[in-house]
C-alpha atoms as a PDB file:
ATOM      1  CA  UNK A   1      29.270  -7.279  -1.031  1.00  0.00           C
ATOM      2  CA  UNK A   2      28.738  -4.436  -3.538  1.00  0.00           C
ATOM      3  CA  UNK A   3      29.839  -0.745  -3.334  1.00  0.00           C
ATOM      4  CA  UNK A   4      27.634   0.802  -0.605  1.00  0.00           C
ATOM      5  CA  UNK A   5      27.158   4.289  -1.844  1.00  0.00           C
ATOM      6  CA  UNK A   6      26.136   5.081  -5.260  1.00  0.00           C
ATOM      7  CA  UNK A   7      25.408   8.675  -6.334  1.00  0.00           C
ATOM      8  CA  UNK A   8      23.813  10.134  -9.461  1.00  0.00           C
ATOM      9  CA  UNK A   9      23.441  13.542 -10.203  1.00  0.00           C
ATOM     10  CA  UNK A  10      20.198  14.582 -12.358  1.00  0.00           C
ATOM     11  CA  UNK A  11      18.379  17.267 -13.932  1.00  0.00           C
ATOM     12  CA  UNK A  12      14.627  16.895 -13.926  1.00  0.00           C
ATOM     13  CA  UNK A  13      12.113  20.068 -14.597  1.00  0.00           C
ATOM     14  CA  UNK A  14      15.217  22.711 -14.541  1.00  0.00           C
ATOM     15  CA  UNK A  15      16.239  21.531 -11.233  1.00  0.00           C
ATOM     16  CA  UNK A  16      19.879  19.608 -10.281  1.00  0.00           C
ATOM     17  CA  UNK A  17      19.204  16.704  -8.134  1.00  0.00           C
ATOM     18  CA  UNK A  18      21.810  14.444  -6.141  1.00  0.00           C
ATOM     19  CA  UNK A  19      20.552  10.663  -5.945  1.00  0.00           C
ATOM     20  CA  UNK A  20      21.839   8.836  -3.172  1.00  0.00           C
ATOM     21  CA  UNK A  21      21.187   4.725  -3.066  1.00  0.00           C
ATOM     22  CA  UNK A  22      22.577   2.566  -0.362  1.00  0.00           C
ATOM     23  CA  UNK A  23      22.419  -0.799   0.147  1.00  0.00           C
ATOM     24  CA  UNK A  24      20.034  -2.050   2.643  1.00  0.00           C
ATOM     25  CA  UNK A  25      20.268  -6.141   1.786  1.00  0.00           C
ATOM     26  CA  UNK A  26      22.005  -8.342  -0.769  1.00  0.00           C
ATOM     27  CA  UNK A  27      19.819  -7.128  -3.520  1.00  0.00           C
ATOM     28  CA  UNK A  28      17.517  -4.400  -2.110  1.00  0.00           C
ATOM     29  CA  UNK A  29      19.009  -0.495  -3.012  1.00  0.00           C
ATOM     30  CA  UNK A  30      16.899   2.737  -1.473  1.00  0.00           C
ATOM     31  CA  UNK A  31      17.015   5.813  -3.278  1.00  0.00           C
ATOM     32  CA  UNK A  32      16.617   9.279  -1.646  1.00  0.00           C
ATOM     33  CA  UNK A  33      17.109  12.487  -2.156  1.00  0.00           C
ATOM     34  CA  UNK A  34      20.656  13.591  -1.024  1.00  0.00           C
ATOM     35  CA  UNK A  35      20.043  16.065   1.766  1.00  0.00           C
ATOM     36  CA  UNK A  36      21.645  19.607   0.705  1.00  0.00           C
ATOM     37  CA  UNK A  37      21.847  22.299   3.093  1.00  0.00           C
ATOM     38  CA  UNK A  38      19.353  25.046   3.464  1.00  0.00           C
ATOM     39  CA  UNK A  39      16.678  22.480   1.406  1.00  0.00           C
ATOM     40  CA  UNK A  40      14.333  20.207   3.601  1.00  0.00           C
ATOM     41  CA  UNK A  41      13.882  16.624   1.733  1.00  0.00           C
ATOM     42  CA  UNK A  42      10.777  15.182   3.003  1.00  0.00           C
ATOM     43  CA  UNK A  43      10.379  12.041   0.118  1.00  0.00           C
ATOM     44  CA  UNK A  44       9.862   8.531   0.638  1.00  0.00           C
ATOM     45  CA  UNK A  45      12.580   6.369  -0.445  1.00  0.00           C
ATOM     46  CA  UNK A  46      12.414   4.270  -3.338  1.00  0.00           C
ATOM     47  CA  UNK A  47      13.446   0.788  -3.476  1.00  0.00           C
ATOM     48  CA  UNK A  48      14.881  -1.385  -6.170  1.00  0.00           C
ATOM     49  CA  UNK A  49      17.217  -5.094  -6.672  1.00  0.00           C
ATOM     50  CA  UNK A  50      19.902  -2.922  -8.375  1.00  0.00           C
ATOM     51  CA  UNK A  51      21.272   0.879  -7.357  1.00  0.00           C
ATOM     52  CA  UNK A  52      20.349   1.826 -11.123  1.00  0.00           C
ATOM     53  CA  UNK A  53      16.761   0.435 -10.819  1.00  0.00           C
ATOM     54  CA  UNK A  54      16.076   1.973  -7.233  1.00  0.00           C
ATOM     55  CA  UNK A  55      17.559   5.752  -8.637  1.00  0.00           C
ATOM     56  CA  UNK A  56      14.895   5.136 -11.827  1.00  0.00           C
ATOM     57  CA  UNK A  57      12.147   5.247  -9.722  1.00  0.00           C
ATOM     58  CA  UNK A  58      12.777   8.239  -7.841  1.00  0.00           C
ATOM     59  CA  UNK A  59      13.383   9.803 -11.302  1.00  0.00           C
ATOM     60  CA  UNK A  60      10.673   8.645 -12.873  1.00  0.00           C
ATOM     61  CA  UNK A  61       8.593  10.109  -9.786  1.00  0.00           C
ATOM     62  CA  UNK A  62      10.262  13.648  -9.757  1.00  0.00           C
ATOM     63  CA  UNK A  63      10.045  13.475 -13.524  1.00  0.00           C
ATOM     64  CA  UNK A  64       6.106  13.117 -12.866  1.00  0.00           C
ATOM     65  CA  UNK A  65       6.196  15.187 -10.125  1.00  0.00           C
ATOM     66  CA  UNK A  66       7.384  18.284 -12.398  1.00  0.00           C
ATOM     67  CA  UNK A  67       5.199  17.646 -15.070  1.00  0.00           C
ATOM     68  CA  UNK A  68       2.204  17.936 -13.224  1.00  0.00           C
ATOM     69  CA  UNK A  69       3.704  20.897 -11.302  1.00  0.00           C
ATOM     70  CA  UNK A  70       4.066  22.955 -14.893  1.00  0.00           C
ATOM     71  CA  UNK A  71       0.202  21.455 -16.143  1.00  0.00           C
ATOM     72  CA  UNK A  72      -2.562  24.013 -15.297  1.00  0.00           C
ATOM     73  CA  UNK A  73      -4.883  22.704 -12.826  1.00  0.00           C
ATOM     74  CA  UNK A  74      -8.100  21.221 -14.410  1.00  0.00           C
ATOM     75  CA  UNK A  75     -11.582  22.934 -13.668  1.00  0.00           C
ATOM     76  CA  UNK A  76     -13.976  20.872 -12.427  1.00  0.00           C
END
């Protein structure tokens, strides 16, 4: 089987991130949110067939996440 444990670090919106994905089957990686100290982590997992593929999607959504974070809220 594949290395268990993959780790990517990441800067999204100003903010350092540690990606951790694990294997959970054959071909099946979750991402999450490594937890730090001090800093509660709360997020869904994201899954993907490859440990690069799984960690895209959680950037992707924190990359979203931050963007609509620094966009004034609309008026209705």
């Amino acid at each position: 089987m594949q290395k268990r444990l993959h780790r990517y670090e990441e800067t999204i919106g100003g903010r350092a991130y540690l990606i951790e994905v694990a294997a959970v089957e054959l071909d099946r990686w979750r991402a999450c949110l490594a937890c730090t100290p001090g800093v509660p982590t709360a997020l869904m997992p994201f899954y993907g067939p490859t440990p690069d593929e799984a960690a895209q999607q959680l950037r992707s959504w924190l990359e979203r996440a931050h963007q609509r974070a620094v966009r004034p809220a609309r008026r209705l």
